[in-house]
Protein backbone atom coordinates (compact mmCIF):
# COMPACT_ATOMS: atom_id res chain seq x y z
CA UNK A 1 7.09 55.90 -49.94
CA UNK A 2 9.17 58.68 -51.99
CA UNK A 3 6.77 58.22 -54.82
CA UNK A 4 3.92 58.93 -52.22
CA UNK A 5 6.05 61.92 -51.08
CA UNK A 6 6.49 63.37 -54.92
CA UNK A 7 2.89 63.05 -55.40
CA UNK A 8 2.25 64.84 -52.61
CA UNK A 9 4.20 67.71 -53.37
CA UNK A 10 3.18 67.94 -56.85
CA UNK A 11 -0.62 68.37 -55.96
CA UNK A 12 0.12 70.91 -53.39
CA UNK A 13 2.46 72.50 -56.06
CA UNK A 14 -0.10 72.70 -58.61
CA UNK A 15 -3.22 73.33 -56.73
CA UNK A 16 -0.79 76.27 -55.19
CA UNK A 17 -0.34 77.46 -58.75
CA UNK A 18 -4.20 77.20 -59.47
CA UNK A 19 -4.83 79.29 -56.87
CA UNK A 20 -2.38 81.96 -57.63
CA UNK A 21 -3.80 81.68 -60.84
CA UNK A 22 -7.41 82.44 -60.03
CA UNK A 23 -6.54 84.60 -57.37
CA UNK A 24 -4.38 86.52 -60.14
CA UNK A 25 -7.71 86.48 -62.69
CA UNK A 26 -10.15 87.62 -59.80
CA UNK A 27 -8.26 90.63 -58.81
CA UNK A 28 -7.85 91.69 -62.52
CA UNK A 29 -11.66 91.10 -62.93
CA UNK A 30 -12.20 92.69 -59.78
CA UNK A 31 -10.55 95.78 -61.30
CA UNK A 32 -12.43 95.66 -64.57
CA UNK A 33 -15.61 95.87 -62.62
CA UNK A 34 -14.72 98.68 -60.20
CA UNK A 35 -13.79 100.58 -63.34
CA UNK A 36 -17.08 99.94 -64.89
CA UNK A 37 -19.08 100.31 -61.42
CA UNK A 38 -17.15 103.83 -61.61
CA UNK A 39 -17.90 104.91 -64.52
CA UNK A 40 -21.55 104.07 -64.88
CA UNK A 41 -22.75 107.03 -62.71
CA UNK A 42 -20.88 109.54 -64.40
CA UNK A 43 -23.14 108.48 -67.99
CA UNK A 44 -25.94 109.14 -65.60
CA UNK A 45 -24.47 112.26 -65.57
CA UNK A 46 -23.26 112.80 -69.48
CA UNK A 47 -27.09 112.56 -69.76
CA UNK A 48 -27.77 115.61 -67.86
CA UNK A 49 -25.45 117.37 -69.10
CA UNK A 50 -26.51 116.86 -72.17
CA UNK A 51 -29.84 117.40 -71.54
CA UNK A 52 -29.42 120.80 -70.04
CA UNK A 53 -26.44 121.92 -72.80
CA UNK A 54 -29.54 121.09 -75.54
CA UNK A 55 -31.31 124.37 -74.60
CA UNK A 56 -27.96 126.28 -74.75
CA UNK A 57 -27.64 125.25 -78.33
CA UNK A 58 -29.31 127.24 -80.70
CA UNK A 59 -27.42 130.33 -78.65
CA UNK A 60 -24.53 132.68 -79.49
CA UNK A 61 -22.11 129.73 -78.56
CA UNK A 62 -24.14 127.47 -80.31
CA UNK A 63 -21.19 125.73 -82.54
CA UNK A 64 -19.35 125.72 -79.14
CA UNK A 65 -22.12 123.90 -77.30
CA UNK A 66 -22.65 121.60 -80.15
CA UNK A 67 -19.19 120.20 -79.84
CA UNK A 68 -19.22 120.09 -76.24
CA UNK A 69 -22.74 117.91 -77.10
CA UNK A 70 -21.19 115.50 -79.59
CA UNK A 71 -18.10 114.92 -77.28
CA UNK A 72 -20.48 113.74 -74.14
CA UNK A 73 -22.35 111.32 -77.35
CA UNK A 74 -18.83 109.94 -78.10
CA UNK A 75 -18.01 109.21 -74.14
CA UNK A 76 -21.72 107.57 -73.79
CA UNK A 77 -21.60 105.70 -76.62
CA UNK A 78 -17.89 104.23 -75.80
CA UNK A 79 -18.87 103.38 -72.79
CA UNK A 80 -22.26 101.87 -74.61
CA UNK A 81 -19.98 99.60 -77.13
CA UNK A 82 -17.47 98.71 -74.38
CA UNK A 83 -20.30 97.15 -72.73
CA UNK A 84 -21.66 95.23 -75.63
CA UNK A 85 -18.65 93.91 -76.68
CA UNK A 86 -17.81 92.85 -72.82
CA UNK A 87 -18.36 89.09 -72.01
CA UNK A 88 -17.45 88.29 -67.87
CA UNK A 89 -18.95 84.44 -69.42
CA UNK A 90 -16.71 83.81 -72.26
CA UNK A 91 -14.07 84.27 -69.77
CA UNK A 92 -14.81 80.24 -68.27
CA UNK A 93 -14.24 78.85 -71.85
CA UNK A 94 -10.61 80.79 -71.91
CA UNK A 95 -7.09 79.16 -70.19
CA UNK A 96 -5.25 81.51 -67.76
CA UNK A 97 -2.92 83.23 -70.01
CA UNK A 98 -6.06 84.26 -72.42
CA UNK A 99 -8.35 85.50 -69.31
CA UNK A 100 -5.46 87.39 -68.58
CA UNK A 101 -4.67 89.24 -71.91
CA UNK A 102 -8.41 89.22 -72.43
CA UNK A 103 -8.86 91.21 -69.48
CA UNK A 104 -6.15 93.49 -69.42
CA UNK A 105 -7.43 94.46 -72.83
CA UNK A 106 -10.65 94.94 -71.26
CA UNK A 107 -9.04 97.25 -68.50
CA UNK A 108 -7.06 99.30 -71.09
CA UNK A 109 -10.47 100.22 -72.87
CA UNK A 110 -11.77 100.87 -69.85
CA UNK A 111 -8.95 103.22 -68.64
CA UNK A 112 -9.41 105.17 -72.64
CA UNK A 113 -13.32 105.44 -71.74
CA UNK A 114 -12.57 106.84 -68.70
CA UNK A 115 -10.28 109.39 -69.75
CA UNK A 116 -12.64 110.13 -72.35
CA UNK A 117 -15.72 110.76 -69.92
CA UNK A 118 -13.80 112.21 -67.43
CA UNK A 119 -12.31 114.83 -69.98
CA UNK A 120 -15.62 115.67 -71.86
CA UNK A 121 -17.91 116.34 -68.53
CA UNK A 122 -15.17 118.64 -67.17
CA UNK A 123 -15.38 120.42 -70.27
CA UNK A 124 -19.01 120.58 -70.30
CA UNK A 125 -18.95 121.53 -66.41
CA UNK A 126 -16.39 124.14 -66.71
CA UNK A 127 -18.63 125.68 -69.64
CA UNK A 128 -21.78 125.44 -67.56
CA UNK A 129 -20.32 127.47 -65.01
């Protein structure tokens, strides 16, 4: 009967664990992918900004604007690479301690993308104004 009893509390031990586990996984993926979900209207708007800083270029602040141009290229294509490079599947093949470090890593690019972006269209904003 104790033997029964240890058993019992094992599994609910370690399927208590598991959970905590995955629920610990999810919410970091979760976060990854808010990031991301964030971020991917705001290269929607690198794009414009771009677009509209192109005709400003061959002006008197022309070396200025050109800059300003190449830093919304670098955010876009960051953000571009950090999605190539991103892979939610490979994630199923990993144990819990590697989907962890895997996606904090993921997070921290995220978080240096964003600060990029975020950085380079206030810059081109504050110009445009």
């Amino acid at each position: 009967m104790k033997t029964i009893f240890h058993l019992i509390v094992i599994t609910v031990v370690l399927t208590s664990c598991n959970q905590s586990e995955e629920t610990a996984v999810k919410e970091l993926n979760d976060s990854v992918m808010t990031l991301h979900d964030e971020l991917m209207p705001k290269t929607e708007q690198i794009i414009q900004l771009k677009t509209s800083l192109d005709s400003l270029s061959k002006g008197p602040d022309s070396v200025h604007v050109k800059k300003l141009i190449q830093s919304l290229d670098k955010a876009d294509s960051e953000m571009m690479q950090w999605m190539h490079q991103f892979s939610i599947d490979s994630l199923s093949t990993m144990d819990f301690k590697a989907k962890l470090m895997y996606l904090h890593e993921q997070l921290n690019k995220l978080k240096t993308v964003e600060t990029l972006t975020d950085s380079t269209l206030n810059a081109a904003n504050q110009y445009k104004k």
